[in-house]
N, C-alpha and C. Protein backbone atom coordinates (compact mmCIF):
# COMPACT_ATOMS: atom_id res chain seq x y z
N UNK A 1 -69.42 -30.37 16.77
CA UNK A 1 -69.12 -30.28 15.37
C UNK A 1 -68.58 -28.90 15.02
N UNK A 2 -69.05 -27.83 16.01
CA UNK A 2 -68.59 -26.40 15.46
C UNK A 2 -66.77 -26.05 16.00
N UNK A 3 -66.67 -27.06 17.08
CA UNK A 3 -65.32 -26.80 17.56
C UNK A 3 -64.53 -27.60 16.28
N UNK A 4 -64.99 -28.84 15.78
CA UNK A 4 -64.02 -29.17 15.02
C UNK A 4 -63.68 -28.64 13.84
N UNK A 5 -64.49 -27.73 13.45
CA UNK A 5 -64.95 -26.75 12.11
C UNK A 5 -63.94 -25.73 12.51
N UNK A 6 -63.91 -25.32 13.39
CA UNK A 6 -62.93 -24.04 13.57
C UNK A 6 -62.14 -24.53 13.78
N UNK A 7 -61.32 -25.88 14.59
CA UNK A 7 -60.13 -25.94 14.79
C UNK A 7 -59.48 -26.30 12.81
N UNK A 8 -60.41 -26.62 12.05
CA UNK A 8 -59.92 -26.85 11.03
C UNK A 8 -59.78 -25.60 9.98
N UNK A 9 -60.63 -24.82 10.18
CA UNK A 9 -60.51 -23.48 9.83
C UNK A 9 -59.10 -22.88 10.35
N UNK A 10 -58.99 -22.82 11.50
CA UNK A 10 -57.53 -22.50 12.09
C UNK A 10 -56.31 -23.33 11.55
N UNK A 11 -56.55 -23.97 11.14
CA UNK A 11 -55.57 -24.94 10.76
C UNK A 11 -55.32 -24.39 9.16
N UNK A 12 -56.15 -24.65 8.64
CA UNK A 12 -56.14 -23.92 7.36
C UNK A 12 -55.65 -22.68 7.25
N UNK A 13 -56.00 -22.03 7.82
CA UNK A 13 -55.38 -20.05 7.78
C UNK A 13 -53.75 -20.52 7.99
N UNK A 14 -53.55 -20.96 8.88
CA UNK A 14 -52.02 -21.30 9.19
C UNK A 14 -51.29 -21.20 8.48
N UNK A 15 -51.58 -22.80 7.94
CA UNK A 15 -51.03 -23.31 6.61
C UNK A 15 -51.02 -22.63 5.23
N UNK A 16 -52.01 -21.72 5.24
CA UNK A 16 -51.79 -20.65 4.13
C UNK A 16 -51.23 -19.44 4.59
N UNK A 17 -50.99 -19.03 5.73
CA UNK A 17 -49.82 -18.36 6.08
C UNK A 17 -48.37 -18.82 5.52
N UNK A 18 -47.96 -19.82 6.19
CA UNK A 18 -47.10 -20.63 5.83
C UNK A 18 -46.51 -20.97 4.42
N UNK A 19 -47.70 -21.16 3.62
CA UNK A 19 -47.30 -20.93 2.05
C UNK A 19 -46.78 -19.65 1.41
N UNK A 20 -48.16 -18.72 2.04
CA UNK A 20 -47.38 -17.49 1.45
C UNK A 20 -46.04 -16.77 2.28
N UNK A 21 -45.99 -17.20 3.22
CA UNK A 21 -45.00 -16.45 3.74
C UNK A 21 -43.87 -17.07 3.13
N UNK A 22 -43.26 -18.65 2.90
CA UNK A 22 -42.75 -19.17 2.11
C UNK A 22 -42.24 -18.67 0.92
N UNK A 23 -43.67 -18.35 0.77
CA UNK A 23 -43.13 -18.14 -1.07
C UNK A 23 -41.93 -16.95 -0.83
N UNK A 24 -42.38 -15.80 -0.37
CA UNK A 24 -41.78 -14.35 -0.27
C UNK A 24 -40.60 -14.65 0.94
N UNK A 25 -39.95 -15.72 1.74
CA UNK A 25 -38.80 -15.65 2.03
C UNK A 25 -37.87 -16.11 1.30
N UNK A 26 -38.40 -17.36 0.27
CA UNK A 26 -37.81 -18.66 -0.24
C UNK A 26 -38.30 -18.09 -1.76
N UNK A 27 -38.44 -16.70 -2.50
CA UNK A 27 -38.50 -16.89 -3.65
C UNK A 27 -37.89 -17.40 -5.12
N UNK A 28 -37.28 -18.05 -5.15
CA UNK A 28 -36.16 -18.53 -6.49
C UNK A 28 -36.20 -20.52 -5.99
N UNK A 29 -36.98 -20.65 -4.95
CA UNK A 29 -36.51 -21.90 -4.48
C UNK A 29 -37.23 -23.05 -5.51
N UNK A 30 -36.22 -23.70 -5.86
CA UNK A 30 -36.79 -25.00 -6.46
C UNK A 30 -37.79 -24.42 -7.73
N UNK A 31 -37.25 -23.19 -8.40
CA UNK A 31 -38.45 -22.91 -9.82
C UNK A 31 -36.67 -22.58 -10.24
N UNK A 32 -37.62 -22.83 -11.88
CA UNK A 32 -36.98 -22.55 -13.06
C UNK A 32 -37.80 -21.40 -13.79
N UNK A 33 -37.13 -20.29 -14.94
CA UNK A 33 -37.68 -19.51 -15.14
C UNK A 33 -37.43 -20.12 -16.83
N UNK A 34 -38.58 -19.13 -17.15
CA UNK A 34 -38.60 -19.09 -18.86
C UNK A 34 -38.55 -17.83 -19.53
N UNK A 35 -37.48 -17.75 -20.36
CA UNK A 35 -37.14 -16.28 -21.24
C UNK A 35 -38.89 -16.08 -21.97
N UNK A 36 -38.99 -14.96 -22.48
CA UNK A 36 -40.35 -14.15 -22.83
C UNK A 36 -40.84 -14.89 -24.02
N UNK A 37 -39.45 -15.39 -24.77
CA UNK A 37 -39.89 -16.43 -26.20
C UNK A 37 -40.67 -17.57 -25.92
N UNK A 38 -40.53 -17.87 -24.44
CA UNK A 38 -40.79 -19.08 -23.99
C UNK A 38 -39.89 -20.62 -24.49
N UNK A 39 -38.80 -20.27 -24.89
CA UNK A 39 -37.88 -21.38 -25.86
C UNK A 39 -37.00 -21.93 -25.05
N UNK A 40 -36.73 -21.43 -24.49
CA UNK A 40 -35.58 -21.88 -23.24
C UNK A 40 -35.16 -22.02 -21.46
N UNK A 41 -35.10 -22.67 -21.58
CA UNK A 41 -34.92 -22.74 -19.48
C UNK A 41 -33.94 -22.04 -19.58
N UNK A 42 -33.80 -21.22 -18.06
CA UNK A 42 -32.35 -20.99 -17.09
C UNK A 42 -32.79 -21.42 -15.81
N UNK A 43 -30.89 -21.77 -15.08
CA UNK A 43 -31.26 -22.18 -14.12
C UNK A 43 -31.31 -20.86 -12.93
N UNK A 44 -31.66 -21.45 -12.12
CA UNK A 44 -32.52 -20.29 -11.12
C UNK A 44 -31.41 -19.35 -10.80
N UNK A 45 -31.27 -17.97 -10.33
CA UNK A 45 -30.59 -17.35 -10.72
C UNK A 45 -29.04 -17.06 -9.42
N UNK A 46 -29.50 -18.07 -8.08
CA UNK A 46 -28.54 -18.60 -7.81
C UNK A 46 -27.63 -19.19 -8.34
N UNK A 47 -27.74 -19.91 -9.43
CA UNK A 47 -26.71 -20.78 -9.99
C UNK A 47 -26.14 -20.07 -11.20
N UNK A 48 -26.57 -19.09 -11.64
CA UNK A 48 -25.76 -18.64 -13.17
C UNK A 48 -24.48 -17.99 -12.37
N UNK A 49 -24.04 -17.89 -13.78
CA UNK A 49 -22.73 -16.78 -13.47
C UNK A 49 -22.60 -15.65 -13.07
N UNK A 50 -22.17 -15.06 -12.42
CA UNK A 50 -22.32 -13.36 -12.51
C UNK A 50 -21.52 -12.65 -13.40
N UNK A 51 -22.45 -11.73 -13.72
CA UNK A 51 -22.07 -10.97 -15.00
C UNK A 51 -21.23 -9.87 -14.55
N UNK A 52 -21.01 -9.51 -12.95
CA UNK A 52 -20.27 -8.49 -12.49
C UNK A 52 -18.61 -8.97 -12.81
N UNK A 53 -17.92 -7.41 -13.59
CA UNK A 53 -16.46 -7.86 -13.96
C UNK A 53 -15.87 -8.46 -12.61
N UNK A 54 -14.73 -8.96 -12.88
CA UNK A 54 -13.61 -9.60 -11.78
C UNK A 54 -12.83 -8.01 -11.46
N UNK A 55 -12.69 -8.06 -10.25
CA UNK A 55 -11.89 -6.66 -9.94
C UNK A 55 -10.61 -7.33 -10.12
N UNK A 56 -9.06 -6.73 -10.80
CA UNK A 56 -8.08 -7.06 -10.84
C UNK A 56 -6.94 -5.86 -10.40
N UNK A 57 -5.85 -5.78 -9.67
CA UNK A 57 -5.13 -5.01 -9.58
C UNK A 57 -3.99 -5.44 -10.38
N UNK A 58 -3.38 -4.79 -11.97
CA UNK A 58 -2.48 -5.15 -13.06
C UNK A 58 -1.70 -4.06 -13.20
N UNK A 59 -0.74 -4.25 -13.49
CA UNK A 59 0.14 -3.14 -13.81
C UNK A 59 1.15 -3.09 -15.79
N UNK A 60 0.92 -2.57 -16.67
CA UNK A 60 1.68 -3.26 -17.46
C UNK A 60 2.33 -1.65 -17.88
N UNK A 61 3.29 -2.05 -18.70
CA UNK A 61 4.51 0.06 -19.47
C UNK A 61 3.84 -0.27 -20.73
N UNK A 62 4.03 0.63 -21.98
CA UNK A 62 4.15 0.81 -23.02
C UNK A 62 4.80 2.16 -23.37
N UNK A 63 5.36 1.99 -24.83
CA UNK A 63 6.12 2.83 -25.05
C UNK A 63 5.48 2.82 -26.20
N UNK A 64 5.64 4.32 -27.09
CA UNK A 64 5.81 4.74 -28.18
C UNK A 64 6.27 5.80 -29.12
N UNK A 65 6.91 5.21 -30.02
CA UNK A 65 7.94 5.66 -30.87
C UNK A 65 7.64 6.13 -31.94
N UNK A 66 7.89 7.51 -32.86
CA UNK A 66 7.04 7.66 -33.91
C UNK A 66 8.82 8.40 -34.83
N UNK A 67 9.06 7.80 -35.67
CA UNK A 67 10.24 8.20 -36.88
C UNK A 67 11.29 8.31 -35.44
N UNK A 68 12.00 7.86 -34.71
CA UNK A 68 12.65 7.61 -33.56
C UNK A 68 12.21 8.54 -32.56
N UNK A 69 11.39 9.31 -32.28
CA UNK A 69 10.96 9.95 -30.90
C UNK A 69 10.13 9.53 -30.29
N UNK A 70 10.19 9.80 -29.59
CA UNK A 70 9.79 9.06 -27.86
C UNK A 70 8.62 9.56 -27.53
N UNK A 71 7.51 9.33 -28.01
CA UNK A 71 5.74 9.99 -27.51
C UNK A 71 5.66 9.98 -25.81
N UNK A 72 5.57 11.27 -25.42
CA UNK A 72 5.35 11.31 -23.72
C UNK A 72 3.64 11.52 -23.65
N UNK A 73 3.17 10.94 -22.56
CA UNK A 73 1.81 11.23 -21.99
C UNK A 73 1.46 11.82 -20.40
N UNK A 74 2.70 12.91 -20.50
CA UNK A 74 2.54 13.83 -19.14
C UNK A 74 1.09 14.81 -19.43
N UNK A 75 0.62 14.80 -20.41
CA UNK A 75 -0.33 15.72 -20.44
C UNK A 75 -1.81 15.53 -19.96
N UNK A 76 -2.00 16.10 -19.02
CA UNK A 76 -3.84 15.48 -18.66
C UNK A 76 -4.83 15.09 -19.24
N UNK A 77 -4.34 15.51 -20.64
CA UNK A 77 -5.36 15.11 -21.13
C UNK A 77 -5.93 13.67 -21.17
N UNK A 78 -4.16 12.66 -21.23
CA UNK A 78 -4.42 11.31 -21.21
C UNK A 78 -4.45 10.80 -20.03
N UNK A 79 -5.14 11.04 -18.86
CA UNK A 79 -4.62 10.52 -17.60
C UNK A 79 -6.38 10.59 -16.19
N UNK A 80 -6.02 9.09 -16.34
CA UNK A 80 -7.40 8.73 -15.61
C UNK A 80 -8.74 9.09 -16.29
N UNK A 81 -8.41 8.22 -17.76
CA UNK A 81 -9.84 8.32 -18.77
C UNK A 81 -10.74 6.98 -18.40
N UNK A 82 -10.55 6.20 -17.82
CA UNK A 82 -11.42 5.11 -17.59
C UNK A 82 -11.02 4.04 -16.22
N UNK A 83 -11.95 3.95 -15.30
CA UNK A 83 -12.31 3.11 -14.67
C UNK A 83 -11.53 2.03 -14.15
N UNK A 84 -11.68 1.50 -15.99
CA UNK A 84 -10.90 -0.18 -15.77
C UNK A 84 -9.49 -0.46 -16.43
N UNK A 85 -9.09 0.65 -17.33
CA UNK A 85 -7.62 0.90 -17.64
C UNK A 85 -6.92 2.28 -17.86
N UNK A 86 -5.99 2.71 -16.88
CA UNK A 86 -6.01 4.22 -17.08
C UNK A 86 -4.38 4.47 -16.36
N UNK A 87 -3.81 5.39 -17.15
CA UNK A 87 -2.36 5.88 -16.46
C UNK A 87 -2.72 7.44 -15.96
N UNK A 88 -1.99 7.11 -14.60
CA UNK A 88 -1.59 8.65 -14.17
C UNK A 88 -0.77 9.55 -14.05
N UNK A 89 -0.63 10.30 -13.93
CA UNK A 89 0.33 11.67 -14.25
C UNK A 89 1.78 11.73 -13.55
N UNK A 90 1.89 10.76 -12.95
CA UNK A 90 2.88 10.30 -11.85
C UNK A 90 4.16 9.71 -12.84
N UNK A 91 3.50 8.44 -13.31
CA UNK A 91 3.87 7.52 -14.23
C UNK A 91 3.07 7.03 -15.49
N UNK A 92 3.29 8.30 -16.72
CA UNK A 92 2.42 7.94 -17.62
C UNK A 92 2.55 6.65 -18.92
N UNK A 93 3.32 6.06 -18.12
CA UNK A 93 3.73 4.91 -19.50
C UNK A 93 3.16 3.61 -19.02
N UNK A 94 3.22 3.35 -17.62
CA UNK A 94 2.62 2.41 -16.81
C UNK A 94 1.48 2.65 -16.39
N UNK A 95 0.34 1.43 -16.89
CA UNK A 95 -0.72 1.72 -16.96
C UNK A 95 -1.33 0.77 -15.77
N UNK A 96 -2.90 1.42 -15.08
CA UNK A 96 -2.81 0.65 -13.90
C UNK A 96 -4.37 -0.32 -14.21
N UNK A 97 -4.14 -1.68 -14.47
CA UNK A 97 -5.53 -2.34 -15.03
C UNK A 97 -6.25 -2.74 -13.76
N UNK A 98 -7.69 -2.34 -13.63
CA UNK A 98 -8.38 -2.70 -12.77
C UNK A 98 -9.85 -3.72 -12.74
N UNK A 99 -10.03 -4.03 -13.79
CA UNK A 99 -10.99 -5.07 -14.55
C UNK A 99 -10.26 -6.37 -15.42
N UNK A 100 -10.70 -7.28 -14.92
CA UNK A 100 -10.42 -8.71 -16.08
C UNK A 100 -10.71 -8.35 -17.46
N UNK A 101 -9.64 -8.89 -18.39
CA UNK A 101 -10.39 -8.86 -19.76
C UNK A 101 -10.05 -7.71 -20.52
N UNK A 102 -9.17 -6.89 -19.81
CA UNK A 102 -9.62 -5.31 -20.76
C UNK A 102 -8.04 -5.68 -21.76
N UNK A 103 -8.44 -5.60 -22.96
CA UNK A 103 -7.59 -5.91 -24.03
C UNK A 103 -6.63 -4.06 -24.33
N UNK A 104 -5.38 -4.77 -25.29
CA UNK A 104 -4.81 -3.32 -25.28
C UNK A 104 -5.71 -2.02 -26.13
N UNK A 105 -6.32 -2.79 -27.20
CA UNK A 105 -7.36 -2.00 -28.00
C UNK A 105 -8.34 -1.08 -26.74
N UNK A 106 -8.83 -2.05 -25.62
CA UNK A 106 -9.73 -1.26 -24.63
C UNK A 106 -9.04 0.09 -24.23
N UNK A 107 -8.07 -0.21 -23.75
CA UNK A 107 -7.21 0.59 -23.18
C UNK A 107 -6.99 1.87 -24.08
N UNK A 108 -6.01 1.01 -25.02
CA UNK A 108 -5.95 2.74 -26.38
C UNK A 108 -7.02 3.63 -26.73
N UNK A 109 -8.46 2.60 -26.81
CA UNK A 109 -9.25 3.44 -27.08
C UNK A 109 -9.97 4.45 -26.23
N UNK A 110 -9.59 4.28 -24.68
CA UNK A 110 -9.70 5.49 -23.76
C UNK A 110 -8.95 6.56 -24.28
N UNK A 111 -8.10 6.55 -24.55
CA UNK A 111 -6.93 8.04 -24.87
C UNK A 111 -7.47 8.52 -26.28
N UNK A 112 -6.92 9.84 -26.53
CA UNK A 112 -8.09 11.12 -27.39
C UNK A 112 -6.30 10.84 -28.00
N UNK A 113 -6.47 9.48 -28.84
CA UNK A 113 -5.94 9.90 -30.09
C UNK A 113 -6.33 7.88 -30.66
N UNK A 114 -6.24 7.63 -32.00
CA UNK A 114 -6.84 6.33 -32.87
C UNK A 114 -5.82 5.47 -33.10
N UNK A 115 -5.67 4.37 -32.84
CA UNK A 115 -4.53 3.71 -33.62
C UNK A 115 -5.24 1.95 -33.75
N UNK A 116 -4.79 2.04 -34.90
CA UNK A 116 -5.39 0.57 -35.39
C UNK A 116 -4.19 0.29 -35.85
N UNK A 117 -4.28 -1.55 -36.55
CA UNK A 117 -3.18 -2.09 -37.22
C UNK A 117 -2.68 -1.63 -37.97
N UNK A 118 -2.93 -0.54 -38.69
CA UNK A 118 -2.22 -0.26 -39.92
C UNK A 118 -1.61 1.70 -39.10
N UNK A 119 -2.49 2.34 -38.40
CA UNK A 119 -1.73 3.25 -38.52
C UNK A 119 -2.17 4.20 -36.63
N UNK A 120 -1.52 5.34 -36.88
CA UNK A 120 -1.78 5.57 -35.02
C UNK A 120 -1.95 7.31 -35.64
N UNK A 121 -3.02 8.53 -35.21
CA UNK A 121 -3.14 9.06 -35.07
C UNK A 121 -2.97 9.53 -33.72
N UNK A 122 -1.91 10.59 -33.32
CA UNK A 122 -2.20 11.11 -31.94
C UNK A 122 -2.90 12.32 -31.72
N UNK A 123 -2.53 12.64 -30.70
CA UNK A 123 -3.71 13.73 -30.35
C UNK A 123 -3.22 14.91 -30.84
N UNK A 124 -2.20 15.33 -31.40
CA UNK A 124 -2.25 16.44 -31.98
C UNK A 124 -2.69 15.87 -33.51
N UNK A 125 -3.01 15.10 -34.01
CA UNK A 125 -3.26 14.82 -35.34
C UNK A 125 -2.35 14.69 -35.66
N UNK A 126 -1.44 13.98 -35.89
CA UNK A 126 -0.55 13.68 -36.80
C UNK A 126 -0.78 12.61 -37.31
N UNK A 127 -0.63 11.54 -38.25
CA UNK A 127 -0.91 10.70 -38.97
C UNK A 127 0.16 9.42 -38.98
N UNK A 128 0.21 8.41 -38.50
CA UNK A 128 1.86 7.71 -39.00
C UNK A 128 1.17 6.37 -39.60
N UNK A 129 0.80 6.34 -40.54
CA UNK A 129 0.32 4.77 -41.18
C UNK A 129 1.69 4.25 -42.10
N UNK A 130 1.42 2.55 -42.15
CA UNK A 130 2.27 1.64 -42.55
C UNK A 130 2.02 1.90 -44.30
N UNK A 131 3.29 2.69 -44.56
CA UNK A 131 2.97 2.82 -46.10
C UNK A 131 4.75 2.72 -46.64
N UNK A 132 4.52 3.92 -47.81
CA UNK A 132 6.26 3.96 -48.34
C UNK A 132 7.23 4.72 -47.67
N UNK A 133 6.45 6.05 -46.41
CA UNK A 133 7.35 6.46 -45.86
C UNK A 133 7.32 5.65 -43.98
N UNK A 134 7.47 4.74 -43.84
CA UNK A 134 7.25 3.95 -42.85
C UNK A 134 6.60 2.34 -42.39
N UNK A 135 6.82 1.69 -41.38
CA UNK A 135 5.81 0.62 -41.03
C UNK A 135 5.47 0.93 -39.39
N UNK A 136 4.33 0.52 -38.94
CA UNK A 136 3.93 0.95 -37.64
C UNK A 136 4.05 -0.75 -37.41
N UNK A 137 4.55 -1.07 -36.43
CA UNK A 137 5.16 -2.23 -35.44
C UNK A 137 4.44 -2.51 -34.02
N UNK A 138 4.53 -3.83 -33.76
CA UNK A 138 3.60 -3.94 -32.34
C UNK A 138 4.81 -4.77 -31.90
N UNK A 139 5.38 -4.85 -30.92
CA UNK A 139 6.01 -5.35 -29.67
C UNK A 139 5.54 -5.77 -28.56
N UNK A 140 5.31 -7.18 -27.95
CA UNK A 140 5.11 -7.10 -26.38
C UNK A 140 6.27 -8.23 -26.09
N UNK A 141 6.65 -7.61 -24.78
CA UNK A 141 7.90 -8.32 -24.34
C UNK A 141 8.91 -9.04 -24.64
N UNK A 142 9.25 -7.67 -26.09
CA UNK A 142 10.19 -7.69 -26.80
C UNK A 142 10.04 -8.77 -28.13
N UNK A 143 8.77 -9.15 -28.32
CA UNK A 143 8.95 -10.00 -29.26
C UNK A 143 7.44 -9.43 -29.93
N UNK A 144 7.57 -9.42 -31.59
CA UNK A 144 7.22 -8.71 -33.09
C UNK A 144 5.79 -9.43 -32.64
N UNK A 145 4.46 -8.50 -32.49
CA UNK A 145 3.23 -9.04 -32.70
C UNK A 145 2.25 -8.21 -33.33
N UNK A 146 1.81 -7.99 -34.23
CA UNK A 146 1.00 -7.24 -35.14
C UNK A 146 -0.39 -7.19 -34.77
N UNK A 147 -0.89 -8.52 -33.79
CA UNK A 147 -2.13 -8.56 -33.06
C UNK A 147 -2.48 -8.05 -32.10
N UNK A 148 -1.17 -7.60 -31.02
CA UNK A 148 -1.57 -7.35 -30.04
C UNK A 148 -2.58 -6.31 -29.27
N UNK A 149 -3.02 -5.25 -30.27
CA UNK A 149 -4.33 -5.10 -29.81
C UNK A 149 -5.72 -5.57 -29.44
N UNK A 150 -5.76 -7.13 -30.18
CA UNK A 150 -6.44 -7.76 -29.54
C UNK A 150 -6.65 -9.03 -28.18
N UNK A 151 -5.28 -8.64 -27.60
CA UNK A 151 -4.65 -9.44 -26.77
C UNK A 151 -5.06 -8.98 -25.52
N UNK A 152 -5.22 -9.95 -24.68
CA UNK A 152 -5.72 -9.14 -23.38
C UNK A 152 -4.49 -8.53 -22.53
N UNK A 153 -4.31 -7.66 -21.53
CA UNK A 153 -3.47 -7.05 -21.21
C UNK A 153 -2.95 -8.11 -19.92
N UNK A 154 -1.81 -8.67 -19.60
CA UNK A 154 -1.38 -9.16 -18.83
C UNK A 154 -0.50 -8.16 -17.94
N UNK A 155 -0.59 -8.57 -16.47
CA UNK A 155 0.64 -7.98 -15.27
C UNK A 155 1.96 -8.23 -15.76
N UNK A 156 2.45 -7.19 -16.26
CA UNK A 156 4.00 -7.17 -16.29
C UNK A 156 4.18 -6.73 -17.76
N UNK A 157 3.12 -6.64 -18.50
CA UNK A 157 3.45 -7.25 -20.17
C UNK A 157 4.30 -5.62 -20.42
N UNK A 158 5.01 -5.48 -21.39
CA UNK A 158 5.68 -3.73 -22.07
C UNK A 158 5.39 -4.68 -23.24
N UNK A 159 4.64 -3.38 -23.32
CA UNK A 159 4.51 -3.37 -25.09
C UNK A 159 5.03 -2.12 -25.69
N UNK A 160 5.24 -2.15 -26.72
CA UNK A 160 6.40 -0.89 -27.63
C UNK A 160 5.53 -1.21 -28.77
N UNK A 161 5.02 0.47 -29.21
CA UNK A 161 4.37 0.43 -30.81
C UNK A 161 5.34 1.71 -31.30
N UNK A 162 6.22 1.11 -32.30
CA UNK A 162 6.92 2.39 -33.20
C UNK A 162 6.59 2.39 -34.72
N UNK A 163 6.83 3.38 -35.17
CA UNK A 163 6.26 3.78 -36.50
C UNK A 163 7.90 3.97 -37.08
N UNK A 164 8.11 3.24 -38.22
CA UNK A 164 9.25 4.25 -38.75
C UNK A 164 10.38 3.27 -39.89
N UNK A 165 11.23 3.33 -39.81
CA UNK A 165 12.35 2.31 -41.06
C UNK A 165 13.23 2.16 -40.14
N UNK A 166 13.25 1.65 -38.90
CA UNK A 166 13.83 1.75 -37.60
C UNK A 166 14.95 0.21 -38.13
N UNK A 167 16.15 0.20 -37.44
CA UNK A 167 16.84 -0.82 -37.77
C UNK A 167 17.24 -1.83 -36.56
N UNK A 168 17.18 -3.00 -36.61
CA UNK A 168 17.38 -3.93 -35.64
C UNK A 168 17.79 -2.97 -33.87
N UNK A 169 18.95 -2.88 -34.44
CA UNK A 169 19.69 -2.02 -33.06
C UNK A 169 19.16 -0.51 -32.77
N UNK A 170 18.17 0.17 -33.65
CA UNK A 170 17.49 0.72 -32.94
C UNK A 170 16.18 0.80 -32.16
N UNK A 171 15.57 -0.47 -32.61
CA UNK A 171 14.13 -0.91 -32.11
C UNK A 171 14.79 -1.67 -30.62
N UNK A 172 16.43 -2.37 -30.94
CA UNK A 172 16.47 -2.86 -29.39
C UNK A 172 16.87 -1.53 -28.43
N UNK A 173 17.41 -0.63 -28.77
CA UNK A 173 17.00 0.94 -27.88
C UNK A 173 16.11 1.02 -27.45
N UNK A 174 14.75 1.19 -28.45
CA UNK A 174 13.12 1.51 -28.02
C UNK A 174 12.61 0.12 -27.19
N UNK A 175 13.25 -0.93 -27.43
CA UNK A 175 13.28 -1.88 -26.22
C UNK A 175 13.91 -1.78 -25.04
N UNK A 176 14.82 -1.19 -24.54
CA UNK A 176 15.83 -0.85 -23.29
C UNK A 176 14.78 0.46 -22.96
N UNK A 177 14.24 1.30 -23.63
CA UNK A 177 13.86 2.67 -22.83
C UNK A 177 12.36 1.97 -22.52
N UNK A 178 11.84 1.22 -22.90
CA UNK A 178 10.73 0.85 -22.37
C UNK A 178 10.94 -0.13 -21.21
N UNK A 179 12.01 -0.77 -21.17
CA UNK A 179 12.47 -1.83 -20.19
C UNK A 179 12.80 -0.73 -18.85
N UNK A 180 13.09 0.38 -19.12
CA UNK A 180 13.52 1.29 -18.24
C UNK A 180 12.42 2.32 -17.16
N UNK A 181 11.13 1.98 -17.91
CA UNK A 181 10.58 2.87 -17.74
C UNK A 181 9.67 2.81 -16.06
């Protein structure tokens, strides 16, 4: 009776080896978890999405124009401010996108000067808003978009933002020097 007592004792230790070792190779297996509210399932964390960005290699120009001159960004100051959208000193009009998703707003708002729909501060401060002495304009690939800061940045896209009372045949100029660039 004492041999069969221990062989069952042995048997037992095993098998609770076996569980726990289980648990700690196989942890996520076959459980569902519950947020802290306790209100909601997710599924186990094999199966969600990953929240890590998509790496992308993008390339897109922009140009900008303020009362007909030509804004350059040879200066360091604007060059390799972020990560996931950033121009370098090489070629500062062509910008090099390295994250999914990053909209033109993302982008502008790396560079140390403001521009929203209505007006563009650059970095020396100057001021150019859409009023009586001007309108500030959005362009991408040559065609009139007033949104496009909230547009995501596509491979290839030129976008042209000019400020000014610019006339047909001179906005298609500020279209050829950005086509050029």
């Amino acid at each position: 009776m004492t041999m069969f007592k221990s062989k069952y004792i042995v048997i037992v230790v095993i098998v609770t080896i076996l569980f726990v070792a289980g648990y700690f190779i196989f942890p996520n297996l076959g459980r569902k978890t519950i947020d802290i509210s306790g209100q909601k399932e997710s599924l186990p964390q094999e199966n969600q999405l990953s929240t890590t960005p998509q790496v992308v290699d993008k390339q897109a120009s922009f140009a900008i124009f303020t009362n007909g001159t030509f804004r350059v960004f040879t200066a360091a100051m604007y060059h390799n401010l972020s990560p996931d959208a950033y121009i370098e000193p090489n070629n500062p009009n062509v910008i090099q996108i390295k994250k999914a998703g990053v909209t033109w707003n993302d982008f502008f708002s790396t560079l140390p000067f403001k521009l929203t729909h209505e007006c563009l501060t650059t970095g020396t401060g100057q001021t150019f808003c859409t009023g009586s002495n001007g309108t500030l304009k959005f362009y991408v690939n040559g065609i009139r978009n007033d949104d496009i800061l909230n547009k995501e940045i596509n491979h290839g896209d030129k976008i042209l933002i000019t400020y000014g009372n610019e006339s047909k045949e001179q906005i298609q100029k500020q279209l050829g020097k950005l086509n050029s660039l």
